[in-house]
N, C-alpha and C. Protein backbone atom coordinates (compact mmCIF):
# COMPACT_ATOMS: atom_id res chain seq x y z
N UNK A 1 0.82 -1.20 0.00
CA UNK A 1 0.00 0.00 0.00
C UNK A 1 0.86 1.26 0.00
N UNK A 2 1.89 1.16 1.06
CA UNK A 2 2.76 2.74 1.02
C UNK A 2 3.63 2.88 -0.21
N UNK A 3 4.04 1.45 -1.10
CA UNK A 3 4.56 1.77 -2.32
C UNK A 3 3.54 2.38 -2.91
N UNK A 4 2.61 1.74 -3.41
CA UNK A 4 1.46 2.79 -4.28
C UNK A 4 1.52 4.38 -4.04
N UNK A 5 1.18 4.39 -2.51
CA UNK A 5 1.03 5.94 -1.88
C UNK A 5 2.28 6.90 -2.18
N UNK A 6 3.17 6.08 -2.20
CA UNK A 6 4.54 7.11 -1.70
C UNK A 6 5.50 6.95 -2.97
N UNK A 7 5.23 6.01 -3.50
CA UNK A 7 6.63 5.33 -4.45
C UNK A 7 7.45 5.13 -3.79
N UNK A 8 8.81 5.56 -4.50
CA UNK A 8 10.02 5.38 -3.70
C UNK A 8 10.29 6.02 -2.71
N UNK A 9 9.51 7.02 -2.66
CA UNK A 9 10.05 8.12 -1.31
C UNK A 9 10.14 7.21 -0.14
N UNK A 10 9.08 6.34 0.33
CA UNK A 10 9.53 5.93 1.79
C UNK A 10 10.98 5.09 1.75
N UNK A 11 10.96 4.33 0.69
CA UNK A 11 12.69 3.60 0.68
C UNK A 11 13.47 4.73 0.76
N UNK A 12 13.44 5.90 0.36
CA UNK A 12 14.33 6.86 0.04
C UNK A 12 14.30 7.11 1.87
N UNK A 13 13.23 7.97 2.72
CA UNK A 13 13.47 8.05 3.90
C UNK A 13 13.98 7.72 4.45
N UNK A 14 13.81 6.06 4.41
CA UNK A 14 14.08 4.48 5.13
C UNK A 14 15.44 4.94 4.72
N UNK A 15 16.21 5.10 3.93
CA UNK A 15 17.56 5.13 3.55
C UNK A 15 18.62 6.12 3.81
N UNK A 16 17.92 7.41 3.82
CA UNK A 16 18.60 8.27 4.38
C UNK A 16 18.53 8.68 5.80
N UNK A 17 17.66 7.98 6.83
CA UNK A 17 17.72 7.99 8.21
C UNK A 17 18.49 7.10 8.00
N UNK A 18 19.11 5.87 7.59
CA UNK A 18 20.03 4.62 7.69
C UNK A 18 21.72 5.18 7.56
N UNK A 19 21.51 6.41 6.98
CA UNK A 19 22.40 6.88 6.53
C UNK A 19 23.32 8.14 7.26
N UNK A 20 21.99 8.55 7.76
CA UNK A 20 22.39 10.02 9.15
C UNK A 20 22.84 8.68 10.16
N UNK A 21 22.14 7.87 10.78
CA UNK A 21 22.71 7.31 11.62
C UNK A 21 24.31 7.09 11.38
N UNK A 22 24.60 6.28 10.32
CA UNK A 22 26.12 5.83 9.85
C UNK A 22 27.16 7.27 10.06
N UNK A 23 26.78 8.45 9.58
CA UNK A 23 27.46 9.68 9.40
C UNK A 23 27.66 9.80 11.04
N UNK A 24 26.82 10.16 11.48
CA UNK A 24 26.74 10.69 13.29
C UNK A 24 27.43 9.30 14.18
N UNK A 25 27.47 8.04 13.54
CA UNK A 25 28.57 7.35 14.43
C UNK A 25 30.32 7.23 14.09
N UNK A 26 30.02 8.17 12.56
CA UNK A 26 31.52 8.21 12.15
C UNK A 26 31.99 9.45 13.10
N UNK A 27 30.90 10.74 13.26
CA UNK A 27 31.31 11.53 13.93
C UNK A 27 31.99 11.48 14.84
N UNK A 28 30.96 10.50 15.66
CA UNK A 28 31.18 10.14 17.45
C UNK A 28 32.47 9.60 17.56
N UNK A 29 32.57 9.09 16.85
CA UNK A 29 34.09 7.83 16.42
C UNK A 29 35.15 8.92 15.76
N UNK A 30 35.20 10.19 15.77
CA UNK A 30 36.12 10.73 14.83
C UNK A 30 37.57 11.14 15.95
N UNK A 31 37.87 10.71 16.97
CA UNK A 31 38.80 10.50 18.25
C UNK A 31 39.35 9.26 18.35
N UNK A 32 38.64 8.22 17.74
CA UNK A 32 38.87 6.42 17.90
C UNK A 32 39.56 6.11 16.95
N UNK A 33 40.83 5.79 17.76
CA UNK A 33 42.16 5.44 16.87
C UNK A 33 41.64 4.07 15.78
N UNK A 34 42.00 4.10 15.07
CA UNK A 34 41.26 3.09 14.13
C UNK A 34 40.49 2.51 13.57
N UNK A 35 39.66 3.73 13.71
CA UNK A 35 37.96 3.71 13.77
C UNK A 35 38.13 4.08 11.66
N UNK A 36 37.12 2.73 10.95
CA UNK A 36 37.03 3.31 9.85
C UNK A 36 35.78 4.20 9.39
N UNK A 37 35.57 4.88 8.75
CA UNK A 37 34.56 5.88 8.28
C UNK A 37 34.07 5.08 7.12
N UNK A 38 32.40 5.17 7.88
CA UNK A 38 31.86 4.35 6.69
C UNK A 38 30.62 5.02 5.96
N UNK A 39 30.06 4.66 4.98
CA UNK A 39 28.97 5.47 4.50
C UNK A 39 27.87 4.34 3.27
N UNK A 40 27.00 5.76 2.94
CA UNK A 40 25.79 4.51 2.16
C UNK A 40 26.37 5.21 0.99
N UNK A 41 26.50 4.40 -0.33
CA UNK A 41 25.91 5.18 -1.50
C UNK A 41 24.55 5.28 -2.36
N UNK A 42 23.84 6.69 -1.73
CA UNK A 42 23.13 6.79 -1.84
C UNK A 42 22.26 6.28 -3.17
N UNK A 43 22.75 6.54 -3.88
CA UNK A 43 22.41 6.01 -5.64
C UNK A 43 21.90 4.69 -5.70
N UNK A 44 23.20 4.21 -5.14
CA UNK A 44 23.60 2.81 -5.96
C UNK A 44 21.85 1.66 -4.47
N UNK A 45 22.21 2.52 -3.58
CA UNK A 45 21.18 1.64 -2.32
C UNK A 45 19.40 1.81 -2.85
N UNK A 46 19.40 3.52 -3.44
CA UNK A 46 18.20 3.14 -3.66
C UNK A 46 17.64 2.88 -5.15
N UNK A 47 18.58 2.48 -5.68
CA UNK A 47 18.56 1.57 -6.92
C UNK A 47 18.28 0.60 -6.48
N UNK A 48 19.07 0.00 -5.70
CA UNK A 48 18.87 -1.68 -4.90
C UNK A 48 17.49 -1.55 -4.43
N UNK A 49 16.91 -0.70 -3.96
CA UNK A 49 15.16 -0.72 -3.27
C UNK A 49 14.23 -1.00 -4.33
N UNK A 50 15.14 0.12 -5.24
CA UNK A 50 13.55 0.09 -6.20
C UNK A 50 13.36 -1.19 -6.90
N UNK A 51 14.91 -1.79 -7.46
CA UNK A 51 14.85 -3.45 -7.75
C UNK A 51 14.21 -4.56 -7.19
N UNK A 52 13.99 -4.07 -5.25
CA UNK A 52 13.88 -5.06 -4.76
C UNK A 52 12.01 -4.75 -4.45
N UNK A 53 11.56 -3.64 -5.48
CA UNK A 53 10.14 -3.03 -5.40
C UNK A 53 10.08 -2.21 -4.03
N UNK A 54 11.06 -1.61 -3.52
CA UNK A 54 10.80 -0.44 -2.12
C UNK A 54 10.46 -1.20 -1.06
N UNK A 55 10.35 -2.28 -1.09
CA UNK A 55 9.85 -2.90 0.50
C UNK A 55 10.83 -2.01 1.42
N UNK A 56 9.86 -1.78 2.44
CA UNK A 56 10.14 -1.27 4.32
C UNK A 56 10.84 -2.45 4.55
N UNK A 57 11.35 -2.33 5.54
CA UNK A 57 12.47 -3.06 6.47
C UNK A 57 13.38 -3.78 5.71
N UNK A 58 13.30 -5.40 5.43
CA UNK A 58 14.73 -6.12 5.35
C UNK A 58 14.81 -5.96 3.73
N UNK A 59 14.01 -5.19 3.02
CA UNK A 59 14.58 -5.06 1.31
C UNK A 59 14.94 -3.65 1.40
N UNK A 60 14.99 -2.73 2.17
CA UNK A 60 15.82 -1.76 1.96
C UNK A 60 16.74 -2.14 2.61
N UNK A 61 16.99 -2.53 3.85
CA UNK A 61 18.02 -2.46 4.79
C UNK A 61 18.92 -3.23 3.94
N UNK A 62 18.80 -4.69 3.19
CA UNK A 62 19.57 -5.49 1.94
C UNK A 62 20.36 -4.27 1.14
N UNK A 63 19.21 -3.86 0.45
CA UNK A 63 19.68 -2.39 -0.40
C UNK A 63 21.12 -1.46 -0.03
N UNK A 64 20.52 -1.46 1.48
CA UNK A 64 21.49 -0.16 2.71
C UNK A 64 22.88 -1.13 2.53
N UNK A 65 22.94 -2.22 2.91
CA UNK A 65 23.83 -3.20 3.40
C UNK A 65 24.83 -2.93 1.88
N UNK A 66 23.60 -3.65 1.02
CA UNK A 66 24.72 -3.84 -0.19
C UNK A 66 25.31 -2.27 -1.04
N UNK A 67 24.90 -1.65 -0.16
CA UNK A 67 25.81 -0.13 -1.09
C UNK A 67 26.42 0.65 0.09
N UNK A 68 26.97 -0.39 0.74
CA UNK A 68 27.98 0.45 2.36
C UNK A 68 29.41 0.58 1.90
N UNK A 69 29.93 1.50 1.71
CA UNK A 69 31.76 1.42 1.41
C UNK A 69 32.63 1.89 2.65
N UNK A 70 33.47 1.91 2.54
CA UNK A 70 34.60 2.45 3.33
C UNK A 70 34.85 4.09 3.13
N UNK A 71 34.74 4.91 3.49
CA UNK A 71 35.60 6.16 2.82
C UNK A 71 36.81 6.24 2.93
N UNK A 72 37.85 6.54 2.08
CA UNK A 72 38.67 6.92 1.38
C UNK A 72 39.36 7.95 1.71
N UNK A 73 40.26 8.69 3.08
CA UNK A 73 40.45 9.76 3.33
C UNK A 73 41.27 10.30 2.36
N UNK A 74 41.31 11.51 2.21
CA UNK A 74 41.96 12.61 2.13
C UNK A 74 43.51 12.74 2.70
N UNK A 75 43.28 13.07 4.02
CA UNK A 75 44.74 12.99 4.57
C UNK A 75 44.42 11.98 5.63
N UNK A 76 44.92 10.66 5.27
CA UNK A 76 45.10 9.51 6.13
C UNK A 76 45.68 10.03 7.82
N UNK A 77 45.00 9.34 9.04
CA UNK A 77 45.81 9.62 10.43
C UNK A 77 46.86 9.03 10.17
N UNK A 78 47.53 9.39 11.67
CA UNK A 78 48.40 8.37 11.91
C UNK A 78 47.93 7.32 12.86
N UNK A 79 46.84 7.31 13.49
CA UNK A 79 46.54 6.73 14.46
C UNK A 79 45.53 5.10 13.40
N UNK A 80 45.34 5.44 12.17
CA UNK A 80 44.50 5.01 11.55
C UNK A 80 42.75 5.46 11.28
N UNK A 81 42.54 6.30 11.72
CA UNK A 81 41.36 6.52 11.52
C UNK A 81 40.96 7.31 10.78
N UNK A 82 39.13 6.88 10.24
CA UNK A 82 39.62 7.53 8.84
C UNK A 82 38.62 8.44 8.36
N UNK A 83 38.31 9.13 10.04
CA UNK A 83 37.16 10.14 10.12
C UNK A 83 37.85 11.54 9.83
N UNK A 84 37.28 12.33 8.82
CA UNK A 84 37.59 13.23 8.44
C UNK A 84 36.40 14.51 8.85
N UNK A 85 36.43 14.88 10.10
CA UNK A 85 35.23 15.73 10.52
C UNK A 85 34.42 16.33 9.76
N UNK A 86 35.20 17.10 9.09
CA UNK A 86 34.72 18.21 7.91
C UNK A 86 33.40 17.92 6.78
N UNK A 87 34.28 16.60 6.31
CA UNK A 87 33.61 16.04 5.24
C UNK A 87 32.47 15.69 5.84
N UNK A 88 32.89 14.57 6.84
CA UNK A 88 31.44 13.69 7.34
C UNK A 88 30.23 14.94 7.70
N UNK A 89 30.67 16.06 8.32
CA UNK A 89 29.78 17.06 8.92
C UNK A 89 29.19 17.66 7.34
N UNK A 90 29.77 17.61 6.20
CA UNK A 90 29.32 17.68 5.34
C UNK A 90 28.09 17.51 4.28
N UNK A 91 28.15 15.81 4.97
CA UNK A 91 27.77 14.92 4.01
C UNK A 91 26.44 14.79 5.25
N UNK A 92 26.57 15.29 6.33
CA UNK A 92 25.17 15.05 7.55
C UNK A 92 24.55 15.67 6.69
N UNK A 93 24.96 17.14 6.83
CA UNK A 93 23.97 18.08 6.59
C UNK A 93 23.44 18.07 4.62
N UNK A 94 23.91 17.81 4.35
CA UNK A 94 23.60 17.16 2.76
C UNK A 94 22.48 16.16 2.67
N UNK A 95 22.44 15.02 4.00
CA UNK A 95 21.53 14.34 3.96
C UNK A 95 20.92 14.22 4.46
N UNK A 96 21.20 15.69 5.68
CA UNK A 96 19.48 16.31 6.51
C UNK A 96 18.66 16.96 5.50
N UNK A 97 19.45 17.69 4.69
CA UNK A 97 18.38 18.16 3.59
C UNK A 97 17.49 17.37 3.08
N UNK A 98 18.17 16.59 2.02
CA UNK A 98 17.53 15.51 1.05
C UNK A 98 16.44 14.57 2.28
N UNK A 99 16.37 14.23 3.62
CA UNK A 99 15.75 13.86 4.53
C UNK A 99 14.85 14.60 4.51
N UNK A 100 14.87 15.93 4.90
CA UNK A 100 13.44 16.79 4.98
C UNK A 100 12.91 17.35 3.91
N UNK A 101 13.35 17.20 2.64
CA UNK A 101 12.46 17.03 1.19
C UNK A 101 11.81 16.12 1.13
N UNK A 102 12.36 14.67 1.24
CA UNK A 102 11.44 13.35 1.25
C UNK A 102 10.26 13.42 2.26
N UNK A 103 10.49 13.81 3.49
CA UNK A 103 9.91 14.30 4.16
C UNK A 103 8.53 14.91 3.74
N UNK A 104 9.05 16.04 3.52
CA UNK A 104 8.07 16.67 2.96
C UNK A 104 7.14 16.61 1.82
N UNK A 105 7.89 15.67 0.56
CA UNK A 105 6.96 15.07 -0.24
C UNK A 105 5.93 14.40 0.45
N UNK A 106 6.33 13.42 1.25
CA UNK A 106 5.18 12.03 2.32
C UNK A 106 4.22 13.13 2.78
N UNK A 107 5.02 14.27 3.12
CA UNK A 107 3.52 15.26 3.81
C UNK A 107 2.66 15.14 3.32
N UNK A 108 3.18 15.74 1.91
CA UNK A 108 2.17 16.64 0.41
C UNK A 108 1.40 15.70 0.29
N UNK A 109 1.52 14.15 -0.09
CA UNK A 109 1.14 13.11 -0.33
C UNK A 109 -0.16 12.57 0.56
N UNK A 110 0.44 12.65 1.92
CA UNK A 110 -0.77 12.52 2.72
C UNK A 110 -1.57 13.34 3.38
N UNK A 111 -1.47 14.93 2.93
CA UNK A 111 -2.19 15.88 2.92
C UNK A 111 -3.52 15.69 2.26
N UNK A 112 -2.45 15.13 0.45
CA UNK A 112 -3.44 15.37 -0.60
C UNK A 112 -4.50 14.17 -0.31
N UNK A 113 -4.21 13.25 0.10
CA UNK A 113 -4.71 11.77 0.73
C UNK A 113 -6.05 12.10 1.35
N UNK A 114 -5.04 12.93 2.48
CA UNK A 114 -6.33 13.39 3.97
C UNK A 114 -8.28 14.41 3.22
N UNK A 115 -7.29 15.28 2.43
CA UNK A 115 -8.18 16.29 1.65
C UNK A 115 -9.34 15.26 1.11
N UNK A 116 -8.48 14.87 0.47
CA UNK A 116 -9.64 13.61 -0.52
C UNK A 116 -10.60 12.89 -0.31
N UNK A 117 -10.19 12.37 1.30
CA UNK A 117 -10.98 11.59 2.00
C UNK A 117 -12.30 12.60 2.63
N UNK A 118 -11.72 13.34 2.85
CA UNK A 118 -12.93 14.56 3.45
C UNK A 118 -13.49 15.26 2.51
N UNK A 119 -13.30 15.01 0.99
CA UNK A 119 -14.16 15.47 0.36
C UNK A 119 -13.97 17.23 -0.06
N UNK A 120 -12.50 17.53 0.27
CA UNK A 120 -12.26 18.92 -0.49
C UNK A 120 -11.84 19.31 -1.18
């Protein structure tokens, strides 16, 4: 039913809350000697959703899983770790945005939903 309603947007949600989480524990971890920095690619995961038809829970989270990489620093520690503050604080706020657009589509969506039902 919420594919019909939403399309991809809820995999898209589902994916980019999967994704703030990952960013904000690279953060937390950006002091932890050997801590690697990890991330979703966004593209390639909700490609994997829409293949797997957007299912909620274990066909996005599949999706999430299979498009997780390593990042790639810039200027490598010495301690090994491979949190680069800047970027990661970057890439949050890049995908708080794109979060509260999707967001906000699901609104529009079940605004236009709510209206309908009441007949305005």
């Amino acid at each position: 039913m919420s594919q019909d309603l939403f399309g991809i947007h809820a995999a898209a949600l589902e994916l980019r809350s999967q994704r703030m989480g990952l960013i904000a524990s690279n953060i937390a971890n950006a002091a932890t000697p050997g801590y690697k920095a990890r991330d979703i690619d966004f593209t390639a995961a909700l490609r994997n959703a829409a293949r797997n038809g957007g299912e909620h829970g274990t066909g996005v989270e599949q999706a999430a899983n299979g498009a997780m990489l390593y990042r790639v620093p810039v200027m490598p520690s010495l301690d090994g770790n491979t949190v680069e503050l800047q970027n990661e604080q970057l890439a949050f706020s890049e995908n708080a945005v794109g979060y509260s657009a999707t967001l906000q589509f699901i609104r529009g969506r079940v605004d236009t939903v709510t209206r309908a039902l009441k007949g305005e």
